[in-house]
N, C-alpha and C. Protein backbone atom coordinates (compact mmCIF):
# COMPACT_ATOMS: atom_id res chain seq x y z
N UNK A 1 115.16 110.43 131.63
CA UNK A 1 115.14 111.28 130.46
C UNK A 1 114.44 110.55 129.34
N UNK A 2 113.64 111.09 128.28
CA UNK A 2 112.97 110.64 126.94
C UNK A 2 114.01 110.70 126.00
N UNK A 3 113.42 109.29 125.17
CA UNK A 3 113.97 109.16 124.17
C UNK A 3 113.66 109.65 123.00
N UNK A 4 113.58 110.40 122.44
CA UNK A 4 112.91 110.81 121.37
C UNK A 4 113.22 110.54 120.05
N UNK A 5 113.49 109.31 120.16
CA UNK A 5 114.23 108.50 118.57
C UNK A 5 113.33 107.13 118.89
N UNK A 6 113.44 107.15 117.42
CA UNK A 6 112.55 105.92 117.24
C UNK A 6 112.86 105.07 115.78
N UNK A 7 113.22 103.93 116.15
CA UNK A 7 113.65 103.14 114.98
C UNK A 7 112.87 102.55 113.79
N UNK A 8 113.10 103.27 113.18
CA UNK A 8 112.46 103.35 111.47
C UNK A 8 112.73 102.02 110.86
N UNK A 9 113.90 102.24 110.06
CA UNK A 9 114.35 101.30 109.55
C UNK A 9 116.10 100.81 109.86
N UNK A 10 116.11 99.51 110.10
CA UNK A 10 117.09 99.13 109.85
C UNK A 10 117.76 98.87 111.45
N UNK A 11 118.96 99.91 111.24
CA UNK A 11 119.69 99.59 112.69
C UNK A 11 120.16 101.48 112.96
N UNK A 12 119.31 101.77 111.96
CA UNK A 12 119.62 103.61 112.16
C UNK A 12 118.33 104.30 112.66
N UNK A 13 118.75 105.19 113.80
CA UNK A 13 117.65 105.87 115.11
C UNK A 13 117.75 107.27 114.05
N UNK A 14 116.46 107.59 113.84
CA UNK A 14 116.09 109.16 113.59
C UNK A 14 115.44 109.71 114.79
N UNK A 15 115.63 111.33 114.46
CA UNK A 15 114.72 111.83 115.17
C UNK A 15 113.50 112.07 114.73
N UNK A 16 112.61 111.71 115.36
CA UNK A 16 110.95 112.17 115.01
C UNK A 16 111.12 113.65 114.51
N UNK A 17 109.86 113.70 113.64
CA UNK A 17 109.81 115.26 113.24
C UNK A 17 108.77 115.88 114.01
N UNK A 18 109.33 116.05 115.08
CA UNK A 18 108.11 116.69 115.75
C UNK A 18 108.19 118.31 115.49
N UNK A 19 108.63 118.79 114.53
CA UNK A 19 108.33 120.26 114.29
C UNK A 19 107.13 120.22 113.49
N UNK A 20 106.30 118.92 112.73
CA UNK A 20 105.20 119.58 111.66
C UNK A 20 104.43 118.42 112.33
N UNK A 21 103.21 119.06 112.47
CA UNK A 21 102.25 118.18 113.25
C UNK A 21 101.07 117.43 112.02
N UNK A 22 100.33 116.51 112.37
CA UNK A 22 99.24 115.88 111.11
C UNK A 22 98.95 117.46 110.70
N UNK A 23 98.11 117.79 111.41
CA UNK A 23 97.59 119.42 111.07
C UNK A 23 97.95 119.79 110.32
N UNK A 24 99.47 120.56 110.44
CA UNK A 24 99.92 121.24 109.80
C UNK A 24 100.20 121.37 108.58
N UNK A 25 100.72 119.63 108.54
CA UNK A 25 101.02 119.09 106.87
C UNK A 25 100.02 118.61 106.23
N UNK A 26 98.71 118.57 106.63
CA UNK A 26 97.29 118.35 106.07
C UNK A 26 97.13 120.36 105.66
N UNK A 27 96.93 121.20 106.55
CA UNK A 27 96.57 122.46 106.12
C UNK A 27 97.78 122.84 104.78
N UNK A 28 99.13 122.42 105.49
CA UNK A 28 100.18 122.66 103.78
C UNK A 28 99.66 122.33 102.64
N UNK A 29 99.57 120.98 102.31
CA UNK A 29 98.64 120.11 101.13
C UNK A 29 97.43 120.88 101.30
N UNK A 30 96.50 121.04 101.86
CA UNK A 30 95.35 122.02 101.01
C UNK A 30 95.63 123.26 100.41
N UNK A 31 96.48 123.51 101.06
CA UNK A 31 96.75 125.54 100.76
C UNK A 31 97.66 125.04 99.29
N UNK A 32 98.57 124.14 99.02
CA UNK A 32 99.24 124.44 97.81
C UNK A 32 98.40 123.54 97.04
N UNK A 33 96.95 122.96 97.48
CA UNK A 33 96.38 122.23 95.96
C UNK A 33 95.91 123.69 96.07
N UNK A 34 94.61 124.05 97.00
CA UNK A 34 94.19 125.15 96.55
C UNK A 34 94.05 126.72 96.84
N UNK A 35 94.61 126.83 96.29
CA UNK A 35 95.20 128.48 96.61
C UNK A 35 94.22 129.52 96.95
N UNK A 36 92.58 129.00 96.27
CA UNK A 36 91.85 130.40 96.90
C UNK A 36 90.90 129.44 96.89
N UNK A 37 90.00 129.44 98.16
CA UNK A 37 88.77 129.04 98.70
C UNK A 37 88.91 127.83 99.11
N UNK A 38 90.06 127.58 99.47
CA UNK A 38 90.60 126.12 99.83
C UNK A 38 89.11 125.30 100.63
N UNK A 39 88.99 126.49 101.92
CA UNK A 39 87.87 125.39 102.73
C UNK A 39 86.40 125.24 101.95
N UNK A 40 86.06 125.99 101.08
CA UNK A 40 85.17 125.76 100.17
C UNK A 40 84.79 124.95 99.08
N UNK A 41 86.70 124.31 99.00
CA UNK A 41 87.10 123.14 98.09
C UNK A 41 87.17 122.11 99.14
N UNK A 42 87.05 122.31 99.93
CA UNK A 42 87.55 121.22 101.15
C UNK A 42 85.72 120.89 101.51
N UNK A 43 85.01 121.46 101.74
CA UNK A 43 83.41 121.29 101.97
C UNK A 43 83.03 120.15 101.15
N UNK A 44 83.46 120.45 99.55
CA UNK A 44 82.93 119.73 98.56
C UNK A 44 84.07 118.39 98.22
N UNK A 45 85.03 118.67 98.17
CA UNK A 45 85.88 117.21 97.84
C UNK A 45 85.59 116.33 99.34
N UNK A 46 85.89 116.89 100.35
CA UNK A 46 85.82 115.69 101.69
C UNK A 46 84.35 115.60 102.20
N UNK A 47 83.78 116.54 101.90
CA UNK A 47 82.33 116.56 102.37
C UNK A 47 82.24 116.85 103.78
N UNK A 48 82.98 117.81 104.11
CA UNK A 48 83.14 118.50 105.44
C UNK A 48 81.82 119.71 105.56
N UNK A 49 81.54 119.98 106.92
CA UNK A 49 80.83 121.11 107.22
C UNK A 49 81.57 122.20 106.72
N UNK A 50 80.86 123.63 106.85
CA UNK A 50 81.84 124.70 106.76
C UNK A 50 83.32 124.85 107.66
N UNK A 51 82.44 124.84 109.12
CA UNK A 51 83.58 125.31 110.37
C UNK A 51 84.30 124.38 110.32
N UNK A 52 84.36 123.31 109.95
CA UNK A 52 85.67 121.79 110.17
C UNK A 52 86.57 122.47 109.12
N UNK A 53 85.95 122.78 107.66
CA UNK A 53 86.97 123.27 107.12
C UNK A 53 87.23 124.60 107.22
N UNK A 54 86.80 124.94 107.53
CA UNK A 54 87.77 126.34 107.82
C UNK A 54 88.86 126.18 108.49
N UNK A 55 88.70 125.00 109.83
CA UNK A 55 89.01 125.24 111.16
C UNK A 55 90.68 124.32 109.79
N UNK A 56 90.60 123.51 109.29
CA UNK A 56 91.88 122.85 108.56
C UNK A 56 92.41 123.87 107.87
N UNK A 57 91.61 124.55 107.01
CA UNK A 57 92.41 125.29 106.32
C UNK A 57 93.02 126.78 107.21
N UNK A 58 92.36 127.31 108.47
CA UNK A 58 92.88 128.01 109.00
C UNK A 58 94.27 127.72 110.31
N UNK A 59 93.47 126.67 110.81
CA UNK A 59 94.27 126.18 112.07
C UNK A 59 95.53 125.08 112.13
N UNK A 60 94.64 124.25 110.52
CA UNK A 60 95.73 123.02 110.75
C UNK A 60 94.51 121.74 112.02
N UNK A 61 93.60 121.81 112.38
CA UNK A 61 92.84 120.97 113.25
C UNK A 61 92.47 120.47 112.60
N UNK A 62 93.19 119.06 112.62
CA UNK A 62 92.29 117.84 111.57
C UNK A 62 91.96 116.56 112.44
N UNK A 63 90.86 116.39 112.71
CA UNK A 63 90.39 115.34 113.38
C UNK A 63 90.62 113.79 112.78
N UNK A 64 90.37 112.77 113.67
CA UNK A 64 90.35 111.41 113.16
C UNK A 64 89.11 111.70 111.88
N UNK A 65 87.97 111.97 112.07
CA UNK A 65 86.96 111.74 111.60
C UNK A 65 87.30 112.59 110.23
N UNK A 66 87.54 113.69 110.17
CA UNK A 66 88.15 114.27 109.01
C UNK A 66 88.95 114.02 108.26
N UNK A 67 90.36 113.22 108.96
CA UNK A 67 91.34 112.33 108.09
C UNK A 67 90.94 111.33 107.66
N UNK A 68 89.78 110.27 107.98
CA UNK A 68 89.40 109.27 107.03
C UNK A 68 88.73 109.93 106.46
N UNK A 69 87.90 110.73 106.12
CA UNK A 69 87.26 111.63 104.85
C UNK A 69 87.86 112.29 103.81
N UNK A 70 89.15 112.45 104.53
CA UNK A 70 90.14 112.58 103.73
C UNK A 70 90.53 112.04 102.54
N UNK A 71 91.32 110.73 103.20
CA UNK A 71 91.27 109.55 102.90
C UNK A 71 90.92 108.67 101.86
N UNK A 72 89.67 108.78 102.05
CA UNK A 72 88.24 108.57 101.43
C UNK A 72 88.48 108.94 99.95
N UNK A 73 88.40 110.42 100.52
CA UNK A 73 88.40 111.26 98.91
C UNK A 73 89.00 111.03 97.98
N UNK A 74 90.21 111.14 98.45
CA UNK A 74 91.30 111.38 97.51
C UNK A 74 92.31 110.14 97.89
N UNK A 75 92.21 109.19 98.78
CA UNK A 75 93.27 107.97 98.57
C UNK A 75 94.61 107.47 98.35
N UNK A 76 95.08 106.86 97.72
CA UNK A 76 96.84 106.91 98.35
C UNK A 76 97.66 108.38 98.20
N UNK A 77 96.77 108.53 97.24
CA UNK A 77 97.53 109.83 96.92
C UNK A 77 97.54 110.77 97.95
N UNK A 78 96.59 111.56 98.57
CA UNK A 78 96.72 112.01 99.84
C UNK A 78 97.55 111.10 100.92
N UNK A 79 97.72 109.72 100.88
CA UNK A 79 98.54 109.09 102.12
C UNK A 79 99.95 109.59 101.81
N UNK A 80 100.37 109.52 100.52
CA UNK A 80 101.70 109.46 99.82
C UNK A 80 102.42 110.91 100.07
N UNK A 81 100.99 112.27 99.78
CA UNK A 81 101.40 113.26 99.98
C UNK A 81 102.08 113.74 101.57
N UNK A 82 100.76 113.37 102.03
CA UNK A 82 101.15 113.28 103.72
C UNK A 82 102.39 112.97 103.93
N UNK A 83 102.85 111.87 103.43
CA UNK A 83 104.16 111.16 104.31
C UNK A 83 104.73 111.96 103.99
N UNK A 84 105.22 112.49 102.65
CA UNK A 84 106.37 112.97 101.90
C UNK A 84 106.15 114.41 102.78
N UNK A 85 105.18 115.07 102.98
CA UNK A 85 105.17 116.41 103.66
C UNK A 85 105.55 115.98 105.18
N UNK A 86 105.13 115.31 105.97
CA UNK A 86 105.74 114.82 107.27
C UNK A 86 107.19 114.57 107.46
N UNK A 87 107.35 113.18 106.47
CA UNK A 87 109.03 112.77 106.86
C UNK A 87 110.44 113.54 105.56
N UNK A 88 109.67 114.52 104.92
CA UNK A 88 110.02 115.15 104.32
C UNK A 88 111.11 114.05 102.83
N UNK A 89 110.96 113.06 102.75
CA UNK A 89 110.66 112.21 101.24
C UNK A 89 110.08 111.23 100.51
N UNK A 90 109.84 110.94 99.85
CA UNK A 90 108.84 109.93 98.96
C UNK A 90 108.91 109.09 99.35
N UNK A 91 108.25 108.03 98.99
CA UNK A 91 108.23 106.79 99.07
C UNK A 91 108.91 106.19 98.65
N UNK A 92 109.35 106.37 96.88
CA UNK A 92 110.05 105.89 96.51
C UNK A 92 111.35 105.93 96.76
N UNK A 93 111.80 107.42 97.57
CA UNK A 93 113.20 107.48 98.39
C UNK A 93 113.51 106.70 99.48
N UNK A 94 112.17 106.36 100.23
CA UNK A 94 111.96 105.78 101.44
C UNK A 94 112.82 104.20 100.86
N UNK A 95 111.88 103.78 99.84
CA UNK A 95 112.21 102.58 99.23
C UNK A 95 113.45 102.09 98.82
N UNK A 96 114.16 103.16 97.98
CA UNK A 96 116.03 102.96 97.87
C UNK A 96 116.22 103.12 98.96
N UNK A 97 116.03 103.90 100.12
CA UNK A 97 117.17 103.93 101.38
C UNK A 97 117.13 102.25 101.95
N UNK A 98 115.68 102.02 102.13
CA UNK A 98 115.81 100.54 102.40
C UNK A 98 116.31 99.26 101.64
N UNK A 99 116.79 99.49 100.70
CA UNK A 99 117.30 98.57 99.76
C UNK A 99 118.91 99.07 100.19
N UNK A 100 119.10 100.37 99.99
CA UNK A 100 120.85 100.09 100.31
C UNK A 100 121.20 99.84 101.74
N UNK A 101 119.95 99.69 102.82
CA UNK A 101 120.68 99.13 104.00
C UNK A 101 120.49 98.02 104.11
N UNK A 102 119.66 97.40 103.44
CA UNK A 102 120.00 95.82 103.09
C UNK A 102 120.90 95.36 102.79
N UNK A 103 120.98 96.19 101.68
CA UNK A 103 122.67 95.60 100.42
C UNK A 103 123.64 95.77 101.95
N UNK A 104 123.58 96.80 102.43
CA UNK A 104 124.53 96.75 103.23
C UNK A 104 124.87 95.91 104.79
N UNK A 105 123.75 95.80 105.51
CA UNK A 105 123.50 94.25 106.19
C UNK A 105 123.89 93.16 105.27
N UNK A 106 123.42 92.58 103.93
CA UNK A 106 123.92 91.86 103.44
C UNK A 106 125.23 91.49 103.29
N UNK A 107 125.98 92.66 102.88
CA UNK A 107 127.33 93.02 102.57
C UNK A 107 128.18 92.50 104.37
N UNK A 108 127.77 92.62 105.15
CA UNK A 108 128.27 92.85 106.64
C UNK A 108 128.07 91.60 106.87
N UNK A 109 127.03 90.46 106.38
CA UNK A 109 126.70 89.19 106.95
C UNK A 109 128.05 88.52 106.25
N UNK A 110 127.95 88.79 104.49
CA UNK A 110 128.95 88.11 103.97
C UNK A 110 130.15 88.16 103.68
N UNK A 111 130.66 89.65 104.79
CA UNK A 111 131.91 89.38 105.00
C UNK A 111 132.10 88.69 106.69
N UNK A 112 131.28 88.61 107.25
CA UNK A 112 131.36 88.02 108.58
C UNK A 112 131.40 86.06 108.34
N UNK A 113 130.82 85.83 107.41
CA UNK A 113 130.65 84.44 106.77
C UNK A 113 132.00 83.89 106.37
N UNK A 114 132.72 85.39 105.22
CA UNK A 114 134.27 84.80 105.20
C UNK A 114 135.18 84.90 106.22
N UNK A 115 134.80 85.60 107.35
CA UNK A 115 136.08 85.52 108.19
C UNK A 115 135.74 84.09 108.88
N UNK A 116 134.32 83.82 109.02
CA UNK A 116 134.29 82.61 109.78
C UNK A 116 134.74 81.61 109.30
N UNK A 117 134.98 81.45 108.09
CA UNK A 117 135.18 80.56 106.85
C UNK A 117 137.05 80.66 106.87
N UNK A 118 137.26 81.32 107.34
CA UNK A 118 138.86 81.40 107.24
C UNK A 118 139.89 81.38 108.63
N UNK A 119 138.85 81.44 109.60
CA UNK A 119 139.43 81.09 110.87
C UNK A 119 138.96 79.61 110.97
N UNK A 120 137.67 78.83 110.23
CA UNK A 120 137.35 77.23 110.61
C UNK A 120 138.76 76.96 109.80
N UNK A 121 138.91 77.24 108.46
CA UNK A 121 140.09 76.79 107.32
C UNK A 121 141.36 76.98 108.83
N UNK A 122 142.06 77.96 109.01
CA UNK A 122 142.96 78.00 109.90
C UNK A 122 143.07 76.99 111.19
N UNK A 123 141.82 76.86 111.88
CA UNK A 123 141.87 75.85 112.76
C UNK A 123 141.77 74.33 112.56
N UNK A 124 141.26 74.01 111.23
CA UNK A 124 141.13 73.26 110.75
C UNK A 124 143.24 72.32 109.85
N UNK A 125 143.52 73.53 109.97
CA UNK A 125 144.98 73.41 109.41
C UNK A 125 146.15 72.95 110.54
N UNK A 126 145.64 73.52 111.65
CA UNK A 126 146.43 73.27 113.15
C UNK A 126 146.86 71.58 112.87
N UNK A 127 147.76 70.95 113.63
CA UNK A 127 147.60 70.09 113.76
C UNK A 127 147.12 69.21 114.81
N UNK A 128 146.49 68.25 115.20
CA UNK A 128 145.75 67.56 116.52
C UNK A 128 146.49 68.04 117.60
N UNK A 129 148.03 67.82 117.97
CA UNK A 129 148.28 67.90 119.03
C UNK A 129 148.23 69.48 119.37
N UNK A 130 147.91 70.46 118.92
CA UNK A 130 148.04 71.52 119.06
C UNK A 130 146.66 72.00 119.85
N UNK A 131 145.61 71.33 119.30
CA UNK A 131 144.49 71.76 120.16
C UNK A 131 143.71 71.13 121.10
N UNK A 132 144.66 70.00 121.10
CA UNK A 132 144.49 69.16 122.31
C UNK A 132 145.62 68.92 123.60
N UNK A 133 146.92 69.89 122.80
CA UNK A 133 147.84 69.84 123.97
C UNK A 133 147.32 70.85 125.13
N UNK A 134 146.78 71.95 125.28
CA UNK A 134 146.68 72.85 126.17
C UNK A 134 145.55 71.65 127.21
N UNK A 135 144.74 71.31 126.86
CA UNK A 135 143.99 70.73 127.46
C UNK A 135 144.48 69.36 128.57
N UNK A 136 145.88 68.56 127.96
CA UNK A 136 146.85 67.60 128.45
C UNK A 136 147.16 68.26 129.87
């Protein structure tokens, strides 16, 4: 059987979003920058033929060669948009989630540090013959 999780960040499995394809969330982002003549805006900002853009703004078919033209054009900002339309939040959300599962690995190391710290103190308190009698 497939796995269809794949580890992002941390020690937590998502599921891929495989309901919105590059395509799709490339044709979304054109249609809500531009609302009328999108592939005609798409000709002139990416410097696409006609039929490539049509074929994005109708189909969602965005080639390698079209996404670095993309790219190109318009720069993080199109990367930033992308993600946020793909994994459905920002970057900067992306960014706190990974900071509080740090804090929280952190949090998990340094209570694992005091228990170790309080079972050496405890064994350390035994007295000699105690952990050397079983061994007698």
């Amino acid at each position: 059987m497939t796995d269809r999780t794949w580890e992002i960040v941390g020690q937590n499995d998502r599921e891929l979003p495989f309901e919105k394809t590059i395509g799709d969330a490339v044709r979304g982002l054109v249609r809500k920058r531009w609302s009328s003549n999108a592939a005609k805006m798409l000709e002139r900002s990416w410097d696409l033929d006609p039929k490539t853009a049509r074929n994005v703004v109708g189909q969602g078919n965005v080639s390698e060669r079209t996404l670095t033209k993309a790219i190109r054009s318009e720069g993080w900002g199109f990367l930033l948009a992308l993600g946020q339309e793909l994994t459905g939040q920002t970057y900067d959300q992306y960014l706190e989630q990974r900071i509080e599962e740090t804090r929280r690995v952190h949090d998990r190391i340094a209570a694992q540090r005091q228990r170790l710290r309080a079972l050496e103190a405890a064994r350390a308190s035994q007295p000699d013959h105690l952990e050397h009698g079983a061994a007698d």
